[in-house]
PDB file of N, CA and C in Angstrom:
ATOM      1  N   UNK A   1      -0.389 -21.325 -16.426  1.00  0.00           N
ATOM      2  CA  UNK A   1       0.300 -20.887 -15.224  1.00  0.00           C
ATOM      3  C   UNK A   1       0.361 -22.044 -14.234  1.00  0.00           C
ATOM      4  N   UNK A   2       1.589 -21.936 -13.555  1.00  0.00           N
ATOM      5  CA  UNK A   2       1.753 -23.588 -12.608  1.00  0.00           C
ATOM      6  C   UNK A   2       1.675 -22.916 -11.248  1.00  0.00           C
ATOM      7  N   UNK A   3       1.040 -23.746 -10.221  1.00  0.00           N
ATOM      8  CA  UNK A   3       0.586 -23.122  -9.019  1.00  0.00           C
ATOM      9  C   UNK A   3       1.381 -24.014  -8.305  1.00  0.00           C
ATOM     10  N   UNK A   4       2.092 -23.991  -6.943  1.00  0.00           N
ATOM     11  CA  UNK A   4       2.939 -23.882  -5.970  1.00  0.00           C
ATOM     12  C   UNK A   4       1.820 -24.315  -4.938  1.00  0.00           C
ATOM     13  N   UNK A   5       2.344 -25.441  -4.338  1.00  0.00           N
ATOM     14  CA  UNK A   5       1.375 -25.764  -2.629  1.00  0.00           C
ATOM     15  C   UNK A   5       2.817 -24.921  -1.980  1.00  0.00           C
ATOM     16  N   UNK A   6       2.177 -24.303  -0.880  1.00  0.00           N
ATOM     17  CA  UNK A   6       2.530 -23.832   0.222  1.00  0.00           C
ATOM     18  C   UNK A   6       3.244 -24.660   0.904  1.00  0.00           C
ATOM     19  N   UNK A   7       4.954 -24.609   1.254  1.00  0.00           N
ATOM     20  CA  UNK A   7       5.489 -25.861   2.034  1.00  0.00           C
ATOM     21  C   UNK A   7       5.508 -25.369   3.174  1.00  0.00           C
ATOM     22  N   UNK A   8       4.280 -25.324   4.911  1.00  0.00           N
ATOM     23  CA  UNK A   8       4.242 -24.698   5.886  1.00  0.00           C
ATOM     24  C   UNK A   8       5.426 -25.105   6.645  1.00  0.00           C
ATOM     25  N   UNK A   9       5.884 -24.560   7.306  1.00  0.00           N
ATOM     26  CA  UNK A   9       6.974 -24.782   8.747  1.00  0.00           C
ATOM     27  C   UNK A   9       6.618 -23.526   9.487  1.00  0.00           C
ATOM     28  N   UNK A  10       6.782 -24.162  11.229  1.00  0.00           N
ATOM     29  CA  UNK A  10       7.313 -23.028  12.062  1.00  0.00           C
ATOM     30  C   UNK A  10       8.682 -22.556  12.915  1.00  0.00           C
ATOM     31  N   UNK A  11       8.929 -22.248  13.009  1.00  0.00           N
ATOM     32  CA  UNK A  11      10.597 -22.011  13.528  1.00  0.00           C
ATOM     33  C   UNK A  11      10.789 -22.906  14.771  1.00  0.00           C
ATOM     34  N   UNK A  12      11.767 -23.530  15.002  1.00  0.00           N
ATOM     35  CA  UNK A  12      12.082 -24.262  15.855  1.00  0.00           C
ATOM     36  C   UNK A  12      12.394 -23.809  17.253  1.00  0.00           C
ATOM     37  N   UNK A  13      12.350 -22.126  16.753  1.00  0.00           N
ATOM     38  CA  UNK A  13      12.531 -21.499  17.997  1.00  0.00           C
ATOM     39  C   UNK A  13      11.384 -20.987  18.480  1.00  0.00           C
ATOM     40  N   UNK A  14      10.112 -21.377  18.495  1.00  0.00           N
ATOM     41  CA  UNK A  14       8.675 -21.345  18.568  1.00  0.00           C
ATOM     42  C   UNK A  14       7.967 -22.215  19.916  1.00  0.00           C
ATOM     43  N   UNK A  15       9.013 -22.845  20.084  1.00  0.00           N
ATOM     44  CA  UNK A  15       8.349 -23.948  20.789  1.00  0.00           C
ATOM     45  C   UNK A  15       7.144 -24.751  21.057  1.00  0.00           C
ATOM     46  N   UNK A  16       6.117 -25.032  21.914  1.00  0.00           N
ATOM     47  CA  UNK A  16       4.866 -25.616  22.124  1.00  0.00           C
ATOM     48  C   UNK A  16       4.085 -25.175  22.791  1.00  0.00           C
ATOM     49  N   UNK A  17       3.994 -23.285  22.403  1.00  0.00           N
ATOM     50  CA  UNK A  17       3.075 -22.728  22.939  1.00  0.00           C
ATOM     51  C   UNK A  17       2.211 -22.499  22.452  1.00  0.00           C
ATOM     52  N   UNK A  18       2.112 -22.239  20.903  1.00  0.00           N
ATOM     53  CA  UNK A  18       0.914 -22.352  20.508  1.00  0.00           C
ATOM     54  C   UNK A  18       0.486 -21.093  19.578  1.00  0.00           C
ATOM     55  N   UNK A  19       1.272 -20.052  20.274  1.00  0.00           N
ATOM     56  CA  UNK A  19       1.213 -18.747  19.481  1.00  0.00           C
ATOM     57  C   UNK A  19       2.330 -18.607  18.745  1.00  0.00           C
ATOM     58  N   UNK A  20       2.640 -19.263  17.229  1.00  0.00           N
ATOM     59  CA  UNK A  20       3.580 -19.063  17.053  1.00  0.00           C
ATOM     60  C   UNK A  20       3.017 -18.889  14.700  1.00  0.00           C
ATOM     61  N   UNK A  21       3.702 -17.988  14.534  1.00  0.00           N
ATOM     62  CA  UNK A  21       3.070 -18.172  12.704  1.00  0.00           C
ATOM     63  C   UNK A  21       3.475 -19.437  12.156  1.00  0.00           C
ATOM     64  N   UNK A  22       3.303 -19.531  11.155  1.00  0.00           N
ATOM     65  CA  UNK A  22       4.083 -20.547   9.564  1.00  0.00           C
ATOM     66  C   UNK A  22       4.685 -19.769   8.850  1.00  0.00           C
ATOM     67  N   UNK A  23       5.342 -19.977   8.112  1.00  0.00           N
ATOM     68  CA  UNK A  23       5.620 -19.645   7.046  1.00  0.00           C
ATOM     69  C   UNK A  23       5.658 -20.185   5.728  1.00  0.00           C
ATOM     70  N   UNK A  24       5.643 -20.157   4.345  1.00  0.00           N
ATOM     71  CA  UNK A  24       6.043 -20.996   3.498  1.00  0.00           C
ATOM     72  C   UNK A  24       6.775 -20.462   2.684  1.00  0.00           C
ATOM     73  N   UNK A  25       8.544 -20.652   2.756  1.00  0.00           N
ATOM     74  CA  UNK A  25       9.280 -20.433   2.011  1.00  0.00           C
ATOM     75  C   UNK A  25      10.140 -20.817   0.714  1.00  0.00           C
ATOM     76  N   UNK A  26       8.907 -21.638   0.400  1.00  0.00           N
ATOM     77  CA  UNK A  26       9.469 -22.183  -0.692  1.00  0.00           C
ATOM     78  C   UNK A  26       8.882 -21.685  -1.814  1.00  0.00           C
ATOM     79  N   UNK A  27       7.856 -20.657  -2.188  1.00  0.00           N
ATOM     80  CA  UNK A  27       7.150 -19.575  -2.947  1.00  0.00           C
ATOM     81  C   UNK A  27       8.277 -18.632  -3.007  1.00  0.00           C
ATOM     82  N   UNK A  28       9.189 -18.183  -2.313  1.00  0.00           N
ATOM     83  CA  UNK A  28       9.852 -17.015  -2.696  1.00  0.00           C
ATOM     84  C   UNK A  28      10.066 -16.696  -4.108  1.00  0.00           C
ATOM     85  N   UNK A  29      11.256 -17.877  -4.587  1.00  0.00           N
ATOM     86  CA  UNK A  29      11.997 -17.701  -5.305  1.00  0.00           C
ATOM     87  C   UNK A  29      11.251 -17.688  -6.666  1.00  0.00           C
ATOM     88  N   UNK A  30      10.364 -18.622  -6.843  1.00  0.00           N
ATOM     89  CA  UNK A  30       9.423 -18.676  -7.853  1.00  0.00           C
ATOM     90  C   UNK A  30       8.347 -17.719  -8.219  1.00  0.00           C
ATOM     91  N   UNK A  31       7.566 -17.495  -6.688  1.00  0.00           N
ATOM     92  CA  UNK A  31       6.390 -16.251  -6.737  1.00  0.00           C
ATOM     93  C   UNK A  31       7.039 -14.686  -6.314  1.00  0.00           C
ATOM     94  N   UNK A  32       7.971 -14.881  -5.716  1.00  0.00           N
ATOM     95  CA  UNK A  32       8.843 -13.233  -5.300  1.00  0.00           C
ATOM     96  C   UNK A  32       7.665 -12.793  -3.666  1.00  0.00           C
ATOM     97  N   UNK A  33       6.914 -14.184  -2.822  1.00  0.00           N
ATOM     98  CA  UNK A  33       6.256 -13.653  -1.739  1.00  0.00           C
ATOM     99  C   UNK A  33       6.505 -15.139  -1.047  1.00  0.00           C
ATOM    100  N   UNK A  34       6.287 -14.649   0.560  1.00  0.00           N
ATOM    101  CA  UNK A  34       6.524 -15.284   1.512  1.00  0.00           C
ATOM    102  C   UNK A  34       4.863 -15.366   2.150  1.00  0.00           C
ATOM    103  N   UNK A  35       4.122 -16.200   2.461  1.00  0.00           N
ATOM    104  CA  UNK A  35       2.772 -16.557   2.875  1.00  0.00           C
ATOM    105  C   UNK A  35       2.782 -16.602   4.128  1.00  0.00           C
ATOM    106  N   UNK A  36       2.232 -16.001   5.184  1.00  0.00           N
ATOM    107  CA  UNK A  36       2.095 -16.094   6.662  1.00  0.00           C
ATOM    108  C   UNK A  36       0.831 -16.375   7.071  1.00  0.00           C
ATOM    109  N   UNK A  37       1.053 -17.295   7.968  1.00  0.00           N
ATOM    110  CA  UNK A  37      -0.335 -17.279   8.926  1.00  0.00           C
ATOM    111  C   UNK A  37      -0.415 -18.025  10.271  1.00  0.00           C
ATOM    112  N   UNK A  38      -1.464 -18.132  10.927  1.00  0.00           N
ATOM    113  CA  UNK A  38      -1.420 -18.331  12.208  1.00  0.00           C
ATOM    114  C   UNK A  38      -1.641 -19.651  12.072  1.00  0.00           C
ATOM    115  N   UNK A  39      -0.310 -20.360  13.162  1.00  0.00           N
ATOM    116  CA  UNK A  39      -0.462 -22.017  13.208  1.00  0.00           C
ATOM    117  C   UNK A  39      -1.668 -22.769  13.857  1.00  0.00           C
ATOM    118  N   UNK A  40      -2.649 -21.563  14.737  1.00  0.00           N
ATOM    119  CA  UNK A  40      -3.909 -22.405  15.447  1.00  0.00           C
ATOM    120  C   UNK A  40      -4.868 -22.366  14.360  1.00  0.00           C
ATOM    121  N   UNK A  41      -5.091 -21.260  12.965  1.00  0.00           N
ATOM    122  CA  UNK A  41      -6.092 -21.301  12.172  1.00  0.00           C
ATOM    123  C   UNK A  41      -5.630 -21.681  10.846  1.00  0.00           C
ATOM    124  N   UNK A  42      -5.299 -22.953  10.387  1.00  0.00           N
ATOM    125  CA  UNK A  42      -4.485 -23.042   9.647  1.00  0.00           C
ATOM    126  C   UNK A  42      -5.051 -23.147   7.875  1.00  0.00           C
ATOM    127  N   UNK A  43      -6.367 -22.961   8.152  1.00  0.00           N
ATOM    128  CA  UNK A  43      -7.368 -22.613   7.016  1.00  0.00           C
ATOM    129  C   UNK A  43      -8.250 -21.202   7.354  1.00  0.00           C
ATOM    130  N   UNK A  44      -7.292 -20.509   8.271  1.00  0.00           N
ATOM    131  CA  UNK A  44      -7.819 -19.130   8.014  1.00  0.00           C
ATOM    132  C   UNK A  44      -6.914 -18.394   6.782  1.00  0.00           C
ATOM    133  N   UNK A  45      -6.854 -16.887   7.367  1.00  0.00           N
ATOM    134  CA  UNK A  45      -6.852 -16.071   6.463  1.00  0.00           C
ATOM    135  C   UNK A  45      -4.795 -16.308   6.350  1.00  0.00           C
ATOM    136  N   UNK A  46      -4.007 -15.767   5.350  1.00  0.00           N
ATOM    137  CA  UNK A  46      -3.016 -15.670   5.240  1.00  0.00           C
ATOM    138  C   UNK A  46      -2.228 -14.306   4.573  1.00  0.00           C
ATOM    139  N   UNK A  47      -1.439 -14.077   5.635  1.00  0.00           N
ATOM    140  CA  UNK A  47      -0.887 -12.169   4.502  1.00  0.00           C
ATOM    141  C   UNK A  47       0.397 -12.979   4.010  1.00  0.00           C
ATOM    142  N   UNK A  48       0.674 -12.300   2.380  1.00  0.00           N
ATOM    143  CA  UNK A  48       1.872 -12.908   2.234  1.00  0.00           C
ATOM    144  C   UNK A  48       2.626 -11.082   1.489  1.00  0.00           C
ATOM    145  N   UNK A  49       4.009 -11.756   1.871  1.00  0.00           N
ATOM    146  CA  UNK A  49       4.922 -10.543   2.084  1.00  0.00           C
ATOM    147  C   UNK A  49       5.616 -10.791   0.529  1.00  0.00           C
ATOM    148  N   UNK A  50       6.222  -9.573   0.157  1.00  0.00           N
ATOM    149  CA  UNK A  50       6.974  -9.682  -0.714  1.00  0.00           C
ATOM    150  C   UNK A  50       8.268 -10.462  -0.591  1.00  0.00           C
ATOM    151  N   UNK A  51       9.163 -11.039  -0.714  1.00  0.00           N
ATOM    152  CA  UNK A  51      10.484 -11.915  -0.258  1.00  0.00           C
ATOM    153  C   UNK A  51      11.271 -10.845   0.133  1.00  0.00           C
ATOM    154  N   UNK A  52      11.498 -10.123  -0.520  1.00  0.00           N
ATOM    155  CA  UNK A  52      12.632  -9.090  -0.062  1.00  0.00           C
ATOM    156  C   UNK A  52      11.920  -8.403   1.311  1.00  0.00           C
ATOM    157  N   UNK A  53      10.885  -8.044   1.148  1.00  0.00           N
ATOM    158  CA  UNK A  53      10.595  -7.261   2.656  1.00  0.00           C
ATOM    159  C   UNK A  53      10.415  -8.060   3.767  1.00  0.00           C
ATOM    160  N   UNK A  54      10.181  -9.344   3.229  1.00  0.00           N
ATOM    161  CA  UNK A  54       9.962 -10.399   4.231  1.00  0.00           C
ATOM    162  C   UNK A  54      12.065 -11.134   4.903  1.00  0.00           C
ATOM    163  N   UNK A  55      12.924 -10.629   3.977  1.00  0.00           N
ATOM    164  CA  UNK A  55      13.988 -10.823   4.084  1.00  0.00           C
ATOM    165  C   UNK A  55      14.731  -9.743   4.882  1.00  0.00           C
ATOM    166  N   UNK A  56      14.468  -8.576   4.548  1.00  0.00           N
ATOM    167  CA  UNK A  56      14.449  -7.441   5.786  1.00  0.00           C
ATOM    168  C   UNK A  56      14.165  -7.365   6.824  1.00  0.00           C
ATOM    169  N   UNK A  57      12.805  -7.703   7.052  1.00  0.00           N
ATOM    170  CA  UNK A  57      12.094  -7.907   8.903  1.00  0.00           C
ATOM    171  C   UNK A  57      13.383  -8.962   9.071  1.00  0.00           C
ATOM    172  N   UNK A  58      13.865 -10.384   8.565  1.00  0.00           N
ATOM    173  CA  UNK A  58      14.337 -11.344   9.323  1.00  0.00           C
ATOM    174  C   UNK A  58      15.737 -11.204   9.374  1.00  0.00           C
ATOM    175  N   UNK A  59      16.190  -9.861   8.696  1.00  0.00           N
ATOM    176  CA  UNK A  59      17.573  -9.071   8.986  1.00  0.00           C
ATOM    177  C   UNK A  59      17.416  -8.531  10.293  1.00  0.00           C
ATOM    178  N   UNK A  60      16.302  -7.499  10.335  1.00  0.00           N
ATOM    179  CA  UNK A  60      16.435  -6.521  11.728  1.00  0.00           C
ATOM    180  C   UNK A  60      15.521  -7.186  12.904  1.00  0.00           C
ATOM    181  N   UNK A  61      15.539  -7.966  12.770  1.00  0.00           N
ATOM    182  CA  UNK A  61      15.060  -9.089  13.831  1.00  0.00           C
ATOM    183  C   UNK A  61      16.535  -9.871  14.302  1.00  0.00           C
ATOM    184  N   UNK A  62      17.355 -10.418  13.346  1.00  0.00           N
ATOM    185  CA  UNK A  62      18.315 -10.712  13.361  1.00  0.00           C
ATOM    186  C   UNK A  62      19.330  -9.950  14.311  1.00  0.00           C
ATOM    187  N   UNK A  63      19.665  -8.902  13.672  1.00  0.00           N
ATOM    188  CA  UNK A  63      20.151  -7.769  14.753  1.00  0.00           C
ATOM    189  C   UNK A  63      19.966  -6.699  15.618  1.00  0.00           C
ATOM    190  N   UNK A  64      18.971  -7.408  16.206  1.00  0.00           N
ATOM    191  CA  UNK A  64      18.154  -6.753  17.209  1.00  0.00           C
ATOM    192  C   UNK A  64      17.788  -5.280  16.830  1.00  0.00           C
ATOM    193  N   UNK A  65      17.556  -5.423  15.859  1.00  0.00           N
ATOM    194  CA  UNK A  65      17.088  -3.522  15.257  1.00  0.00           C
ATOM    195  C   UNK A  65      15.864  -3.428  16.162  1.00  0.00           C
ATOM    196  N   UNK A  66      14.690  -4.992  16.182  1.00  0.00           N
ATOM    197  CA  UNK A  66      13.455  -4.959  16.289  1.00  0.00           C
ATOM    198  C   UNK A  66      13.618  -5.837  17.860  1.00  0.00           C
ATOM    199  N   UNK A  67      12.538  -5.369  18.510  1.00  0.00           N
ATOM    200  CA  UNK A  67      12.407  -6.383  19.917  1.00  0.00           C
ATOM    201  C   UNK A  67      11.813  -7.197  19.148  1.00  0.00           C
ATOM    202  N   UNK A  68      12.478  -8.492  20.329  1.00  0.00           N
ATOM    203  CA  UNK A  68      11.514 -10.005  20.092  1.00  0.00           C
ATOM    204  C   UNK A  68      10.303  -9.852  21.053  1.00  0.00           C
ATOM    205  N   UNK A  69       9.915  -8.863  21.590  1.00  0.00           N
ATOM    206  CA  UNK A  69       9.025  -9.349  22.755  1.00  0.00           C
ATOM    207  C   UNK A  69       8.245  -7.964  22.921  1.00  0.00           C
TER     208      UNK A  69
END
């Protein structure tokens, strides 16, 4: 079995506050999950989402189904 490093990024729309997740989306397509975690603990804990449900939240986020705030 071939294992995948995590490629982290945070959204550019995050700015330099500090509270903002990672993501690593380059597991999707290969593992079928999206890895989250917090950018201040970056060897803490991580939930990772299925791709598709993780592709949903960033639909209804998208169209304001969901508040940003």
């Amino acid at each position: 079995m071939t294992t995948a490093t995590p490629q982290w990024f945070t959204s550019s729309y995050s700015g330099q506050g500090g509270n903002c997740v990672e993501v690593a989306t380059n597991l999707a397509a290969s593992h079928g999950t999206v890895p989250v975690r917090d950018s201040k603990d970056p060897h803490g804990p991580t939930l990772n989402f299925r791709a598709a449900a993780f592709a949903s939240f960033l639909t209804s986020l998208k169209s304001g189904e969901l508040p940003l705030s």
